[in-house]
Protein backbone atom coordinates (compact mmCIF):
# COMPACT_ATOMS: atom_id res chain seq x y z
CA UNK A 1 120.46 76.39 123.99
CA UNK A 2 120.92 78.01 127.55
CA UNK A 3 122.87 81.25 126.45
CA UNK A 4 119.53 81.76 124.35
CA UNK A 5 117.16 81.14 126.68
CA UNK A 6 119.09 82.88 129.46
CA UNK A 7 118.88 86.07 127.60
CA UNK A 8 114.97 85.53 126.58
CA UNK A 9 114.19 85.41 129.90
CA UNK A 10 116.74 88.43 130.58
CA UNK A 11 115.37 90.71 128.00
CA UNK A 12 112.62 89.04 126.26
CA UNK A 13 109.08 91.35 127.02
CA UNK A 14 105.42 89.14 126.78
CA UNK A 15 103.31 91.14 124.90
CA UNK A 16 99.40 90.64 124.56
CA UNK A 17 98.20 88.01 121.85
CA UNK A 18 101.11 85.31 122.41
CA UNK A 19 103.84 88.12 121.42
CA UNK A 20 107.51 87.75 122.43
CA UNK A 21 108.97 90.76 122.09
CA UNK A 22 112.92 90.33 121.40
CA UNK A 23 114.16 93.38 120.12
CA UNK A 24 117.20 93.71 122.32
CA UNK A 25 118.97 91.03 120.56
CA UNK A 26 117.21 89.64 117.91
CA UNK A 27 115.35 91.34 115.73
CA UNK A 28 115.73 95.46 115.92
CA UNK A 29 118.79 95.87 118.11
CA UNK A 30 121.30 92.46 117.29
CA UNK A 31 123.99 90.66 119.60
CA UNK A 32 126.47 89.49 117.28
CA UNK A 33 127.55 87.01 119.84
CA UNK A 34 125.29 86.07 120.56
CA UNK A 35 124.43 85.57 116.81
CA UNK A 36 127.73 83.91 116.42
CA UNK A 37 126.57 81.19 119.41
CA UNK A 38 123.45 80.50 117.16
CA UNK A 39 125.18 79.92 113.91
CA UNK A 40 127.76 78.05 115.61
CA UNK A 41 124.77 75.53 116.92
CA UNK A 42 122.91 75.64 113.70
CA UNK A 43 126.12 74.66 111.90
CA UNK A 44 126.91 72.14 115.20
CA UNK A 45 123.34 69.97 114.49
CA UNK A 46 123.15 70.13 110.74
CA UNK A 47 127.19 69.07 110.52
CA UNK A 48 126.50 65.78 108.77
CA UNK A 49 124.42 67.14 105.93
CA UNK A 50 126.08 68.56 102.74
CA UNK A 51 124.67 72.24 102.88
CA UNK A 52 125.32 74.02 99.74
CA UNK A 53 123.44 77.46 100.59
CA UNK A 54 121.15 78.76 103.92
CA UNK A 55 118.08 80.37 102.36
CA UNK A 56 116.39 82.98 104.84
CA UNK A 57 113.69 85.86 104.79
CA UNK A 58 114.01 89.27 105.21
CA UNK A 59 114.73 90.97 107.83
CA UNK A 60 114.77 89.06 111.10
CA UNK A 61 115.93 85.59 109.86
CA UNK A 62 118.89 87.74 107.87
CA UNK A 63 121.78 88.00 111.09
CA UNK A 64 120.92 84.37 112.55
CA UNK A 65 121.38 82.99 109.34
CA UNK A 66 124.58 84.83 107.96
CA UNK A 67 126.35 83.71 111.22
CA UNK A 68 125.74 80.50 110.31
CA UNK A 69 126.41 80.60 106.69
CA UNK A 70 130.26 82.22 108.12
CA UNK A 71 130.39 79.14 110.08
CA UNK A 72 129.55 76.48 107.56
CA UNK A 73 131.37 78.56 104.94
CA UNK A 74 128.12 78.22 102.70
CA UNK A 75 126.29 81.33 100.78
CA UNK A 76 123.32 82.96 102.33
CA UNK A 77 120.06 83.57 100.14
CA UNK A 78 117.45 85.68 101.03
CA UNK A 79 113.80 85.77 100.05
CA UNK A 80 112.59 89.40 99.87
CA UNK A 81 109.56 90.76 100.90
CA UNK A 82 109.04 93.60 98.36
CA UNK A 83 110.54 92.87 94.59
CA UNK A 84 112.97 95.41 93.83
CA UNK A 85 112.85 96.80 90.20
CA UNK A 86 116.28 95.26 89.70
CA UNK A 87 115.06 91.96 89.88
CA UNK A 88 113.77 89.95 87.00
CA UNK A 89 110.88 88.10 86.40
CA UNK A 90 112.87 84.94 86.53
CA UNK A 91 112.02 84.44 90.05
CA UNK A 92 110.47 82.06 92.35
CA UNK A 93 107.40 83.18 94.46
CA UNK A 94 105.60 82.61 97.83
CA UNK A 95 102.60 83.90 99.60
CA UNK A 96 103.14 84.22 103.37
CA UNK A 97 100.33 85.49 105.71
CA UNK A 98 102.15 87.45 108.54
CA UNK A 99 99.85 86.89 111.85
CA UNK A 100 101.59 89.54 113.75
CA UNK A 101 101.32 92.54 111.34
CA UNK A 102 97.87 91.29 109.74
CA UNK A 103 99.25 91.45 106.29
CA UNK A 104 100.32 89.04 103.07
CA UNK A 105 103.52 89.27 101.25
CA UNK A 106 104.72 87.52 98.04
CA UNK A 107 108.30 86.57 98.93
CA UNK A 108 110.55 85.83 95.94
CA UNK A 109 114.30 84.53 95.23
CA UNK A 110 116.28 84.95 92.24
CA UNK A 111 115.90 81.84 90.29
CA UNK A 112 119.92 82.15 89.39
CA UNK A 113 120.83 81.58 93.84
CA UNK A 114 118.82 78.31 93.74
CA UNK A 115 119.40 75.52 91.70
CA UNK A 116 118.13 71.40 91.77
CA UNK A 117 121.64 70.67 92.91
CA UNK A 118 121.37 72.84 96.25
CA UNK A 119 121.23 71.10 99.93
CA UNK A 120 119.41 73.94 101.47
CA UNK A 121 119.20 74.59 105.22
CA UNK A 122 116.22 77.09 105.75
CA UNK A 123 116.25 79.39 108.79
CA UNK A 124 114.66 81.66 110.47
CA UNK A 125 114.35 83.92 113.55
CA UNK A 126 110.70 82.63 115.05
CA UNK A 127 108.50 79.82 113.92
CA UNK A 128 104.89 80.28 115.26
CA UNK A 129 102.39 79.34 113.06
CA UNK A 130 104.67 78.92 110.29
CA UNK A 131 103.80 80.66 107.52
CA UNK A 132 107.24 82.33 106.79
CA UNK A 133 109.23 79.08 106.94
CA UNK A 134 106.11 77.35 104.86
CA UNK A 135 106.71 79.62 102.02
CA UNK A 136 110.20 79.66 101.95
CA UNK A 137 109.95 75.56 101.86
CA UNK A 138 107.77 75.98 98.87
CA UNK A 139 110.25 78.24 96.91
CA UNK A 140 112.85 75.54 97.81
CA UNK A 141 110.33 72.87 96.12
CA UNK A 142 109.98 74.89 93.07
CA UNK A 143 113.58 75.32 92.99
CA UNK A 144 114.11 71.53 93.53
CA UNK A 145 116.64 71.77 95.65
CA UNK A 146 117.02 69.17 98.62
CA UNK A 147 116.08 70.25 101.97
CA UNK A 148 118.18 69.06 104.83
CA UNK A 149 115.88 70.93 107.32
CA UNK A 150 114.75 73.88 109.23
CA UNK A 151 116.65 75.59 111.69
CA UNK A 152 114.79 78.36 114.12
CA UNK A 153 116.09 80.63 116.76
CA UNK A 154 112.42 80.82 118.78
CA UNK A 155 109.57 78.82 118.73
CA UNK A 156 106.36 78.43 120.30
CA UNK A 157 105.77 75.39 120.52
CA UNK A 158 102.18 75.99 121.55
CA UNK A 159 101.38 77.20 117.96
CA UNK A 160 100.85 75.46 114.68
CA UNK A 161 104.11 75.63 113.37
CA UNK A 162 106.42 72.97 113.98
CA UNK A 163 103.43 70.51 113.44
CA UNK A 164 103.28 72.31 110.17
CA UNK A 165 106.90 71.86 109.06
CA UNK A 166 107.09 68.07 110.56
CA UNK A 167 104.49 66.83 109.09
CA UNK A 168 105.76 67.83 105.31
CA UNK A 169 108.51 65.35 106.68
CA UNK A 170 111.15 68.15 107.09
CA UNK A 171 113.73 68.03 110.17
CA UNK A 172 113.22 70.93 112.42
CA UNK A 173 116.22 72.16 115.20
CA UNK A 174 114.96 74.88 117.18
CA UNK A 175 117.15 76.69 119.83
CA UNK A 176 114.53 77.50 122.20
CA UNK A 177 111.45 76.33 122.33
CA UNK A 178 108.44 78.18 124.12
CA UNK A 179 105.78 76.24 125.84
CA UNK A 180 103.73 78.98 127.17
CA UNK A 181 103.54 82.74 128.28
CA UNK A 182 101.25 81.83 131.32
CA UNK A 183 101.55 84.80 134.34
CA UNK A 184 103.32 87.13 131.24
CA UNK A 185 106.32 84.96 131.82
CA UNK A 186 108.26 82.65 129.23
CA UNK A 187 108.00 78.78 130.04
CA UNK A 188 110.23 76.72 128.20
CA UNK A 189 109.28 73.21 126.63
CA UNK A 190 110.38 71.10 129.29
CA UNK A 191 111.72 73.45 132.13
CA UNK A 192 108.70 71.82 134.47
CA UNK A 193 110.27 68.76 134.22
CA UNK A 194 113.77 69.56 134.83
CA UNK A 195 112.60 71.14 138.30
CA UNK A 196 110.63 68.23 139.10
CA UNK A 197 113.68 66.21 138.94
């Protein structure tokens, strides 16, 4: 997506340890037209499936997500990262090992959003090594809903992740996909070629 990788390149900052910082748009400050662009081309490449709800996790994946939920006219379910004291124990549960902030979380969802008829399309903002999006495919197998796929806003494609998520047989669509931060600059999957030629 060229609107997306445009405005990485614009206002993304490379931070030490394989960090893409992205808080312009993204994930602290948000560009809801940008937004609007993603969920439109989530909603464009997962047209033919039946989707039923979009199943996210707090906080980053939350704006990506709803935009495309408005454009596929589908509810948006969240998996939350702390369990409120409002919610039951009727829930289903994850452990996700956050690489960036050192730390493990037990995501849950409400048993009553998810049910074994559910086509879920999973999103999220980044997919790195994959942990977030792992977890949130195993509270969709618990649920036993059917998976049409992933859809991500960023990855780096030089980490685990999408090797992760394939190989569990799941389709994965992401938006922009990072080859490498060599020189503290973002290099796209692909970008060497398209010069070349």
């Amino acid at each position: 997506m060229e609107l997306l990788e445009e405005r990485i390149r614009q206002d993304g900052l490379v931070l030490p340890g394989n960090v893409l910082k992205v808080n312009q748009f993204l994930n602290h400050q948000i560009d809801p037209q940008l937004m609007y662009a993603i969920g439109q081309e989530f909603a464009r490449l997962f047209a033919p499936e039946k989707i039923t709800k979009i199943l996210t996790v707090e906080a980053s994946g939350i704006a990506p997500a709803i935009m495309a939920g408005l454009v596929l006219n589908v509810p948006v379910v969240f998996a939350r990262k702390k369990k409120p004291s409002t919610l039951n124990d009727d829930v289903y549960t994850a452990e996700v090992y956050s690489y960036t902030k050192q730390v493990t979380n037990t995501i849950s969802v409400d048993q009553k959003f998810l049910s074994a008829t559910d086509h879920v399309l999973v999103i999220d903002d980044f997919l790195a090594n994959g942990q977030a999006v792992n977890g949130l495919l195993e509270i969709c197998r618990q649920a036993q809903v059917q998976i049409v796929g992933v859809g991500i806003v960023v990855e780096k494609s030089f980490q685990e992740g999408a090797k992760l998520i394939k190989d569990q047989g799941v389709r994965l669509e992401s938006l922009a996909r990072i080859a490498s931060f060599e020189g503290d600059k973002v290099h796209f999957v692909g970008e060497t070629d398209e010069k070349n030629n």
